[in-house]
Protein backbone atom coordinates (compact mmCIF):
# COMPACT_ATOMS: atom_id res chain seq x y z
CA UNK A 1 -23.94 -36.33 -24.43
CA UNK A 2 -21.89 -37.56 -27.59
CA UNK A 3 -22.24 -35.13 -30.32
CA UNK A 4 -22.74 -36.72 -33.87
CA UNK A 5 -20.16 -35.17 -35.33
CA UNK A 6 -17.68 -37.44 -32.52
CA UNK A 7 -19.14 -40.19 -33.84
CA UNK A 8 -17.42 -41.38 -36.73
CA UNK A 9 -14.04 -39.83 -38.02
CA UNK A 10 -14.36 -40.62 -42.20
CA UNK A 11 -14.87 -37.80 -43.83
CA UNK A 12 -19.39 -37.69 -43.42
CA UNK A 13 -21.31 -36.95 -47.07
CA UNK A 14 -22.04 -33.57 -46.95
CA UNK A 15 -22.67 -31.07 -50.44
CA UNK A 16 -23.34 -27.59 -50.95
CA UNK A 17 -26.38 -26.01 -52.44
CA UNK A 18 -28.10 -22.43 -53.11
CA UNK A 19 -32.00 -22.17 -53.27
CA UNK A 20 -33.61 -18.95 -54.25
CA UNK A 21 -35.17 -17.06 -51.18
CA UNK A 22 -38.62 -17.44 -51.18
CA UNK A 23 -41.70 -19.61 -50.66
CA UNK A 24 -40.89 -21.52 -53.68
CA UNK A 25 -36.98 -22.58 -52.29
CA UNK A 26 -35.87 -23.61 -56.18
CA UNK A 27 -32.78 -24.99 -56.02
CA UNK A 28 -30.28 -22.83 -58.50
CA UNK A 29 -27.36 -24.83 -57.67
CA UNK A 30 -26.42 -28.12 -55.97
CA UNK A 31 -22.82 -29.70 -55.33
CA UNK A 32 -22.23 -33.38 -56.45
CA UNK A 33 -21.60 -34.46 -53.09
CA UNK A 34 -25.51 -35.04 -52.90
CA UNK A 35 -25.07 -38.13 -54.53
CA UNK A 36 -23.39 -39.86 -51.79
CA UNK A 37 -25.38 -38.20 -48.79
CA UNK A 38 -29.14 -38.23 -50.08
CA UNK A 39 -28.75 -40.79 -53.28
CA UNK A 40 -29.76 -38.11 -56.02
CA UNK A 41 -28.05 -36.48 -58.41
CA UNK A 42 -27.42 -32.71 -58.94
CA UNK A 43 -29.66 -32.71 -62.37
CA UNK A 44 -32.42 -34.46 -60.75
CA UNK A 45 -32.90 -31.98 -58.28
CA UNK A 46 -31.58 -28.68 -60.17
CA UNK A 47 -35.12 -26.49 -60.50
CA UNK A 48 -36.71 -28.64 -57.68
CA UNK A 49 -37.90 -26.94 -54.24
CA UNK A 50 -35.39 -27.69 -51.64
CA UNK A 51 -38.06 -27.91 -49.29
CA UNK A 52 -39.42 -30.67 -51.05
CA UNK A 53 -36.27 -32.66 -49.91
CA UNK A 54 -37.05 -32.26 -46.31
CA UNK A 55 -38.59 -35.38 -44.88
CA UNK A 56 -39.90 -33.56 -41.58
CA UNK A 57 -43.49 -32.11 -41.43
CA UNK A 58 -42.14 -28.60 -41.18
CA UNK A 59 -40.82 -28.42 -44.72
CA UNK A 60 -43.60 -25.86 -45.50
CA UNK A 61 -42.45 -23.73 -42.76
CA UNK A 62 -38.86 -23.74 -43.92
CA UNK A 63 -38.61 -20.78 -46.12
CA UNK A 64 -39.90 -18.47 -43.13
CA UNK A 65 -36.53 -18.45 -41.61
CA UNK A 66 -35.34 -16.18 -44.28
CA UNK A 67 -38.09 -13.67 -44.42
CA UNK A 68 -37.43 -10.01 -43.98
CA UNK A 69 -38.75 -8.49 -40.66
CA UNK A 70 -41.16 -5.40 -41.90
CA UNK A 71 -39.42 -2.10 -42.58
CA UNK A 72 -40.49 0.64 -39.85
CA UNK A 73 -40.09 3.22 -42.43
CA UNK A 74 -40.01 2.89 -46.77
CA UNK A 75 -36.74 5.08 -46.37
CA UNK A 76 -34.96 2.43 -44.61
CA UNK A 77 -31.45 1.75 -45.67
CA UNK A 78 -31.78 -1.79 -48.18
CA UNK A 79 -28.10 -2.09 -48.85
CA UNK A 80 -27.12 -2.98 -45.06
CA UNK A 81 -28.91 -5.03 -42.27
CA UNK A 82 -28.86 -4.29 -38.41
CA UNK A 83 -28.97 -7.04 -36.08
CA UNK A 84 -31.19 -9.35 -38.07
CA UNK A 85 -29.17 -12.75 -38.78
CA UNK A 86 -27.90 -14.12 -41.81
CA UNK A 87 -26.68 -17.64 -40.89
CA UNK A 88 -28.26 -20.34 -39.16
CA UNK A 89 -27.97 -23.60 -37.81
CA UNK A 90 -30.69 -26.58 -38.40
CA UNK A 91 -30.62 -30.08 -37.73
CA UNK A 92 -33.36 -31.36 -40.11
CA UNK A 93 -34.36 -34.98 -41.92
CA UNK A 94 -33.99 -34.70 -45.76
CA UNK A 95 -35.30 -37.32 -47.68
CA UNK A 96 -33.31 -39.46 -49.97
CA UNK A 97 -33.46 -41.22 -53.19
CA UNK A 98 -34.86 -44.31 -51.97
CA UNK A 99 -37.39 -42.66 -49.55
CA UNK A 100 -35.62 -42.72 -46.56
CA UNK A 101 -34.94 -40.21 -43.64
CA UNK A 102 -31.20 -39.33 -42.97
CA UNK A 103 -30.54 -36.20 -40.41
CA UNK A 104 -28.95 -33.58 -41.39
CA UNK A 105 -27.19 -30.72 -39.74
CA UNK A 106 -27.37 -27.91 -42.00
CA UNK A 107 -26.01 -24.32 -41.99
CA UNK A 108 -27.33 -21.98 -44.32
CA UNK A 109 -26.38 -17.97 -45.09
CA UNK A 110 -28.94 -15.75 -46.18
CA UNK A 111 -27.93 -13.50 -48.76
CA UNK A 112 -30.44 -10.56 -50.85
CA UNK A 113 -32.10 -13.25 -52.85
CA UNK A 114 -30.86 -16.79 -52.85
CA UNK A 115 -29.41 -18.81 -49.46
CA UNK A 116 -26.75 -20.81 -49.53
CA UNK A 117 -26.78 -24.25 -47.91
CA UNK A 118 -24.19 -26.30 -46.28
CA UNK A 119 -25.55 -29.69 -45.13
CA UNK A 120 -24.13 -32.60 -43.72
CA UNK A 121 -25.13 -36.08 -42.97
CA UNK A 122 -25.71 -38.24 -40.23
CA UNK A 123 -26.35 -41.94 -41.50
CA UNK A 124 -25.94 -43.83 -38.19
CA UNK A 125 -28.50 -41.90 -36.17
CA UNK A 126 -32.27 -43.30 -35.93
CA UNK A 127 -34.97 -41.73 -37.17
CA UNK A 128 -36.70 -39.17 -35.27
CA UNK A 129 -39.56 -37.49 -36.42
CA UNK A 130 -38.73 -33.53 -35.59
CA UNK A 131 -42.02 -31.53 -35.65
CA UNK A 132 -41.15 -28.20 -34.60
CA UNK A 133 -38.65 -26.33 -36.86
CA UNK A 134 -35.83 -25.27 -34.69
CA UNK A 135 -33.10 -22.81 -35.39
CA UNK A 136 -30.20 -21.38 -33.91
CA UNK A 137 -28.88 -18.22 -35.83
CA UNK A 138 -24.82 -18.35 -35.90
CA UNK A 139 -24.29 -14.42 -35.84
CA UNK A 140 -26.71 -11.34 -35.36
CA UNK A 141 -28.96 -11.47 -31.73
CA UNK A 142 -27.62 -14.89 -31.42
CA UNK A 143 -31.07 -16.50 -31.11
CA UNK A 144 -32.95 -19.94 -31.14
CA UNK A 145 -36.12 -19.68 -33.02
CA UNK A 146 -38.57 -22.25 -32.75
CA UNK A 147 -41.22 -22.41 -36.05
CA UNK A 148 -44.58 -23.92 -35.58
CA UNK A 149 -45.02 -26.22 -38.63
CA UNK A 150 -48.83 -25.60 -38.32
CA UNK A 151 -48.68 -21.83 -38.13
CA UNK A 152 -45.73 -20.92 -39.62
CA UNK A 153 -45.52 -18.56 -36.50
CA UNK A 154 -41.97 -18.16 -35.48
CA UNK A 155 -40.85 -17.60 -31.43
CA UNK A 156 -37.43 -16.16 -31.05
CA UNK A 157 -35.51 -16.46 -27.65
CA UNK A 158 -32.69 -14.57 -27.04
CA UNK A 159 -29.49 -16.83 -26.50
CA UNK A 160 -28.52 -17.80 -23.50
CA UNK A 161 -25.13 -16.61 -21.77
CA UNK A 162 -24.66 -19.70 -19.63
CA UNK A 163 -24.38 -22.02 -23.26
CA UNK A 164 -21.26 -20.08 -23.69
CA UNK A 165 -18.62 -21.47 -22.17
CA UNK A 166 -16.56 -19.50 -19.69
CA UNK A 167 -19.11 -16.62 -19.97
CA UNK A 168 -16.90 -15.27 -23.62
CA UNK A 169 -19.16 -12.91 -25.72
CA UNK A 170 -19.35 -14.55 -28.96
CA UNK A 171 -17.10 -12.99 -31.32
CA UNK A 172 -19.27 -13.17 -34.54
CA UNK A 173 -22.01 -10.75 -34.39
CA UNK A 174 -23.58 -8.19 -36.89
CA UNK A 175 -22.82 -4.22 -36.20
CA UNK A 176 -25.57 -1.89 -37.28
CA UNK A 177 -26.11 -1.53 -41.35
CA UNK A 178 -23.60 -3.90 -42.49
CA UNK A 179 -23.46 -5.00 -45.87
CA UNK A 180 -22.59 -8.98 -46.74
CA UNK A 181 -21.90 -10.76 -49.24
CA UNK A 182 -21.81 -14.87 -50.06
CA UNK A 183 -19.14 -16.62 -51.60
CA UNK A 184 -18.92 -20.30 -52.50
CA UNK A 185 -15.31 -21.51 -52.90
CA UNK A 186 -13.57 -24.85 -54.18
CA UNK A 187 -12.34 -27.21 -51.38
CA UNK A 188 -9.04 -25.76 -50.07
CA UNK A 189 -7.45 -29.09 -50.06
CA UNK A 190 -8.17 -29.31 -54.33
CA UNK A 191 -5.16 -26.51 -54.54
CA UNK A 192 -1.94 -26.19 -52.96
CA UNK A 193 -2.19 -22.92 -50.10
CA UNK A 194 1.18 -21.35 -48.41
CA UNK A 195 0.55 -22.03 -44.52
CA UNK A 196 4.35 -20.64 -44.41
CA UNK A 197 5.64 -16.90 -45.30
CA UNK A 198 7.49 -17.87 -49.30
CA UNK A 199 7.26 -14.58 -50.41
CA UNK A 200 5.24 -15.60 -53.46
CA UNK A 201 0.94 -14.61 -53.60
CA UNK A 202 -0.74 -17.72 -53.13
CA UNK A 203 -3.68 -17.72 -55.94
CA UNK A 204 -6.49 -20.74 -54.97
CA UNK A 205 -8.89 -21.65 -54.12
CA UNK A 206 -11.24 -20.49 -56.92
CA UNK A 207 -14.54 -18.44 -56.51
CA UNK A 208 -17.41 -20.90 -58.05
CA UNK A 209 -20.15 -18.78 -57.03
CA UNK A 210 -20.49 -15.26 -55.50
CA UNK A 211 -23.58 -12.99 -54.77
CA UNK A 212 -23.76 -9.58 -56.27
CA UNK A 213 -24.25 -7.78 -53.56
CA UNK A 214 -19.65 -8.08 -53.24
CA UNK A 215 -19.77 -4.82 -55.46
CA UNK A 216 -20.65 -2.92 -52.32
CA UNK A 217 -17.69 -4.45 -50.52
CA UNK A 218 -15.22 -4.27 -52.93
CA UNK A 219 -14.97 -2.50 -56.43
CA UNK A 220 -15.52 -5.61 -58.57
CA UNK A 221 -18.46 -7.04 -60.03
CA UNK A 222 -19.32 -11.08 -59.39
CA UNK A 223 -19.58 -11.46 -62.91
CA UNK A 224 -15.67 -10.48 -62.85
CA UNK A 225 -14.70 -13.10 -60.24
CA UNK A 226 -16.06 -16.14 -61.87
CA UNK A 227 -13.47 -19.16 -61.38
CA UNK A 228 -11.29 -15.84 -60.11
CA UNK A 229 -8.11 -16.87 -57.17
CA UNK A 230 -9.52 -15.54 -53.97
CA UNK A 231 -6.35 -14.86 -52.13
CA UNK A 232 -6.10 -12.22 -54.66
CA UNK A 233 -9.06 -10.08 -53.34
CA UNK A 234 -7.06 -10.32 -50.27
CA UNK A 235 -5.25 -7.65 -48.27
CA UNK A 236 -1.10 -8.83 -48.62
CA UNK A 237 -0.30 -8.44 -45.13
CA UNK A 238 -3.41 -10.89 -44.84
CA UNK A 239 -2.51 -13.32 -46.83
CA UNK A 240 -0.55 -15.89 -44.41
CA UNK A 241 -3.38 -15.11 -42.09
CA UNK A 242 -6.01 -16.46 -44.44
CA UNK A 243 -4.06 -19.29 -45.57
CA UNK A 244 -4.32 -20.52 -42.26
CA UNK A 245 -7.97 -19.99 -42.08
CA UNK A 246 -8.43 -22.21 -45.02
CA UNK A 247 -6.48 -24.73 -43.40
CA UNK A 248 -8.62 -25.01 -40.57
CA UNK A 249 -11.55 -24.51 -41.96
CA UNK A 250 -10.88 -27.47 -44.43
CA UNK A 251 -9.78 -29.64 -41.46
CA UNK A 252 -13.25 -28.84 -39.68
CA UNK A 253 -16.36 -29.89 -39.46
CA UNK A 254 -17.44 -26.93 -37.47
CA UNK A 255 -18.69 -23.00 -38.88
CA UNK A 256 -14.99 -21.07 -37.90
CA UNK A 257 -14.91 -17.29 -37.77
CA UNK A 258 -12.64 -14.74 -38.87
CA UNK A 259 -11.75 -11.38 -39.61
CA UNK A 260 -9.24 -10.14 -42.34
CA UNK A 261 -8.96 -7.13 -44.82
CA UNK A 262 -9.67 -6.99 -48.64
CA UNK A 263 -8.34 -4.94 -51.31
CA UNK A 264 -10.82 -2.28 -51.81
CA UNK A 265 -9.90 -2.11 -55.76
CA UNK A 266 -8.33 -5.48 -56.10
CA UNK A 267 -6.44 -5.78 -60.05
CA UNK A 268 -9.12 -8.42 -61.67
CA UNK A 269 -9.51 -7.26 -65.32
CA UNK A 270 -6.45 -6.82 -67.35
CA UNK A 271 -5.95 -3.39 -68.95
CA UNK A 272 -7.97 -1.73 -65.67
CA UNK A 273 -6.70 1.37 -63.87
CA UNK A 274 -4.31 0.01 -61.76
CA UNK A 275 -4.16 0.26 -57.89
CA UNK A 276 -0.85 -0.05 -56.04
CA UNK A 277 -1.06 -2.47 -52.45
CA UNK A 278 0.53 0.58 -51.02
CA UNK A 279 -2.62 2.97 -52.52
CA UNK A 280 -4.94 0.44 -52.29
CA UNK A 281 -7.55 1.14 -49.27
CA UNK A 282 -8.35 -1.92 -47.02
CA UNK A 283 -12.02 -3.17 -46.67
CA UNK A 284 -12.05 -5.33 -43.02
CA UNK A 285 -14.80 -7.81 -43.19
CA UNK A 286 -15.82 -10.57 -40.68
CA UNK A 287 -16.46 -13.81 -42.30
CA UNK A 288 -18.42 -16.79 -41.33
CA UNK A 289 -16.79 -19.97 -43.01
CA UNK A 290 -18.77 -24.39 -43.24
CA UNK A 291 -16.70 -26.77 -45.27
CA UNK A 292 -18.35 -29.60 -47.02
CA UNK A 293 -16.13 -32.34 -49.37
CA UNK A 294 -16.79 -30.68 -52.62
CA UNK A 295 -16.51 -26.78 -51.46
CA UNK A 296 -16.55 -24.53 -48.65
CA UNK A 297 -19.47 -21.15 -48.38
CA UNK A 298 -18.24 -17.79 -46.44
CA UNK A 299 -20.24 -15.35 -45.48
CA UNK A 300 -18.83 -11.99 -45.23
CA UNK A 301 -19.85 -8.70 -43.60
CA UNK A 302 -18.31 -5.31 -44.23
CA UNK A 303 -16.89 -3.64 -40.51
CA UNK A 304 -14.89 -0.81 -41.91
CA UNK A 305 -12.51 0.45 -44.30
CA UNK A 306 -9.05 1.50 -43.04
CA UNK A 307 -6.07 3.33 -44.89
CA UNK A 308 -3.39 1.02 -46.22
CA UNK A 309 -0.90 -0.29 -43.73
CA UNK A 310 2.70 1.57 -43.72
CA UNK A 311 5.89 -0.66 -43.90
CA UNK A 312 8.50 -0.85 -41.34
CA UNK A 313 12.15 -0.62 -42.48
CA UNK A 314 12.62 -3.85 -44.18
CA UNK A 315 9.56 -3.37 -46.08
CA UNK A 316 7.02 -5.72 -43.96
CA UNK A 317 3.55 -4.47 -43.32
CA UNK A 318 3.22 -2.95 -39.85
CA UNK A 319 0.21 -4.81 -38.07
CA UNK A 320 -1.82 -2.83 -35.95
CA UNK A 321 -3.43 -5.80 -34.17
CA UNK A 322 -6.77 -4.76 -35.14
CA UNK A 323 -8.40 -7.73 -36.42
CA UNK A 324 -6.26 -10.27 -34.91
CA UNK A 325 -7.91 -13.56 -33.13
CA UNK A 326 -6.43 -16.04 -30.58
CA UNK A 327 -7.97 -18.87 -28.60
CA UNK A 328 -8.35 -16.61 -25.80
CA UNK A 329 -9.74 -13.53 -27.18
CA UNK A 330 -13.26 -15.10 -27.95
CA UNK A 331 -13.53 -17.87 -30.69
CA UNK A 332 -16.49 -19.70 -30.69
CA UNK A 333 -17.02 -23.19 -32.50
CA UNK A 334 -20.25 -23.89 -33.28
CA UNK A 335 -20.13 -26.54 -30.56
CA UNK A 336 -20.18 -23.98 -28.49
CA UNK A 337 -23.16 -22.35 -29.58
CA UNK A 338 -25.86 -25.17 -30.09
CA UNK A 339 -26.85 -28.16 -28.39
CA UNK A 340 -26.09 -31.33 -30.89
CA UNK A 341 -29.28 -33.02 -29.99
CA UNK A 342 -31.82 -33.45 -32.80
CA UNK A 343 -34.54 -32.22 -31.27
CA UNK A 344 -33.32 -29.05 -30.05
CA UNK A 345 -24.12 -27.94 -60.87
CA UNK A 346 -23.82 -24.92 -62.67
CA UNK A 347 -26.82 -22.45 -62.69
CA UNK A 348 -27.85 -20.06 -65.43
CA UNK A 349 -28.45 -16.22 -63.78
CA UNK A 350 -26.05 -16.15 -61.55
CA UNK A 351 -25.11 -12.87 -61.67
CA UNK A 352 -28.32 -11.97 -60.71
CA UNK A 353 -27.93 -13.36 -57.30
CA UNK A 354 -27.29 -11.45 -54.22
């Protein structure tokens, strides 16, 4: 079967958008790349639902996917998650401007209190009217869920090994308590990114939008990070690594995993106590990356933090290996994961958000 995404090779309308999490889905935030893939504009839907966009008869049943499972105990741990998932995959109809259906395949990331949504268009395919709501989550149990649109009753299945080729464990998957974060970033292509050692930090792209919840990753507040370089949260001996991330991930249209290491009291406000790389204790996160025209979202999830690295002779970081990736040592593309059938602005408040 030809996936849609084979289909045509311009660049497809896509935009980014957050939407608080809950029944009401009003949309805090919405990229300008709407224009071109639905017809509206980011002011006319700003403080709409976003489920009011979504032209299938499930729209109602849309918010459930982001409900909290109930708490066994009112002492359990709120700052970390087990293996519930925070990303998702949906292929869904959104309506446009002029009353039309256009599919959609749309990742979102669940963060504390808002989602962030990554959606991208399919023009050429027909209509087809999808009643059931169904999901496949991108990380945690590694489920499809299935939502009745008349119940709102969700079925979850556990994934299935044989939709992975070779048999490969998928390499993005949630750890007991782990604490995440969102973070929406300008489109890596807007700023020029070192895929080559120079010597010299690389500084874009800039942080447009980030959850609150990073203070528990790293000692900075989101308030702090506003239009802030990313690269320079990152781990130095990282830095090269990430670049290359960005590259791909700005050449994809698929979600791309990685893991990497950030500066666990990275030097953001001038005239703060000052942390040395060498002193400076690493924070290694996993981090689930979608790339629209306008912007790309990660999601990141706190493993572990490790001591600084030491230096060899010359003065180059020592790699231990530990969070390296190759082709062979379990990438999955999200092409991997799902079947691509169909059936199967500026916001006020953001610091608020997490």
């Amino acid at each position: 079967m030809t996936r849609p995404e084979d289909q045509l090779e311009a660049p497809r309308p896509s935009f980014l958008g957050i939407h608080s999490r809950d029944m009401e889905t009003q949309i805090l935030y919405i990229s300008s790349g709407c224009r071109e893939a639905i017809g509206f504009t980011p002011g006319q839907m700003l403080a709409n639902q976003a489920k009011g966009y979504i032209y299938d008869s499930f729209n109602s049943a849309y918010p459930t996917i982001y409900q909290d499972k109930a708490k066994e105990n009112e002492f359990e741990d709120e700052e970390g998650d087990d293996d519930e998932s925070n990303a998702f995959c949906i292929y869904m109809n959104l309506r446009t401007a002029a009353g039309l259906a256009v599919l959609h395949k749309v990742v979102t990331m669940r963060a504390d209190n808002c989602v962030v949504v990554v959606a991208t268009a399919f023009p050429e395919r027909p209509f087809q009217d999808l009643r059931e709501l169904q999901v496949q989550t991108l990380d945690g149990k590694l489920q499809k869920m299935t939502i009745d649109s008349s119940t709102s009753a969700v079925q979850r299945g556990a994934h299935q090994s044989a939709g992975i080729q070779g048999g490969r464990a998928p390499l993005y998957f949630s750890r007991s308590r782990q604490i995440k974060a969102v973070l929406v970033l300008e489109h890596p292509k807007a700023v020029e990114i070192d895929t080559e050692e120079t010597g010299r930090r690389p500084t874009g792209p800039l942080i447009v939008f980030c959850t609150s919840s990073i203070s528990r990753l790293v000692d900075v507040d989101n308030s702090d990070i506003m239009n802030y370089p990313f690269m320079k949260l990152v781990s130095p001996e990282d830095l090269l690594h990430v670049s290359k991330f960005f590259e791909k991930l700005s050449q994809s249209s698929e979600v791309l995993f990685e893991t990497f290491s950030l500066l666990q009291r990275p030097n953001v406000i001038e005239g703060d106590i000052f942390v040395s790389d060498e002193e400076n204790q690493r924070v290694v996160v996993e981090a689930l990356g979608a790339n629209v025209q306008d912007g790309i979202a990660i999601l990141v999830r706190k493993l572990k933090v490790v001591p600084p690295p030491k230096r060899d002779t010359m003065g180059n970081y020592i790699h231990s290996r530990m969070h390296e990736m190759t082709e062979d040592n379990g990438y999955q593309s999200l092409c991997e994961f799902i079947s691509s059938d169909a059936n199967t602005s500026e916001a006020e408040g953001w610091a608020q958000l997490r």
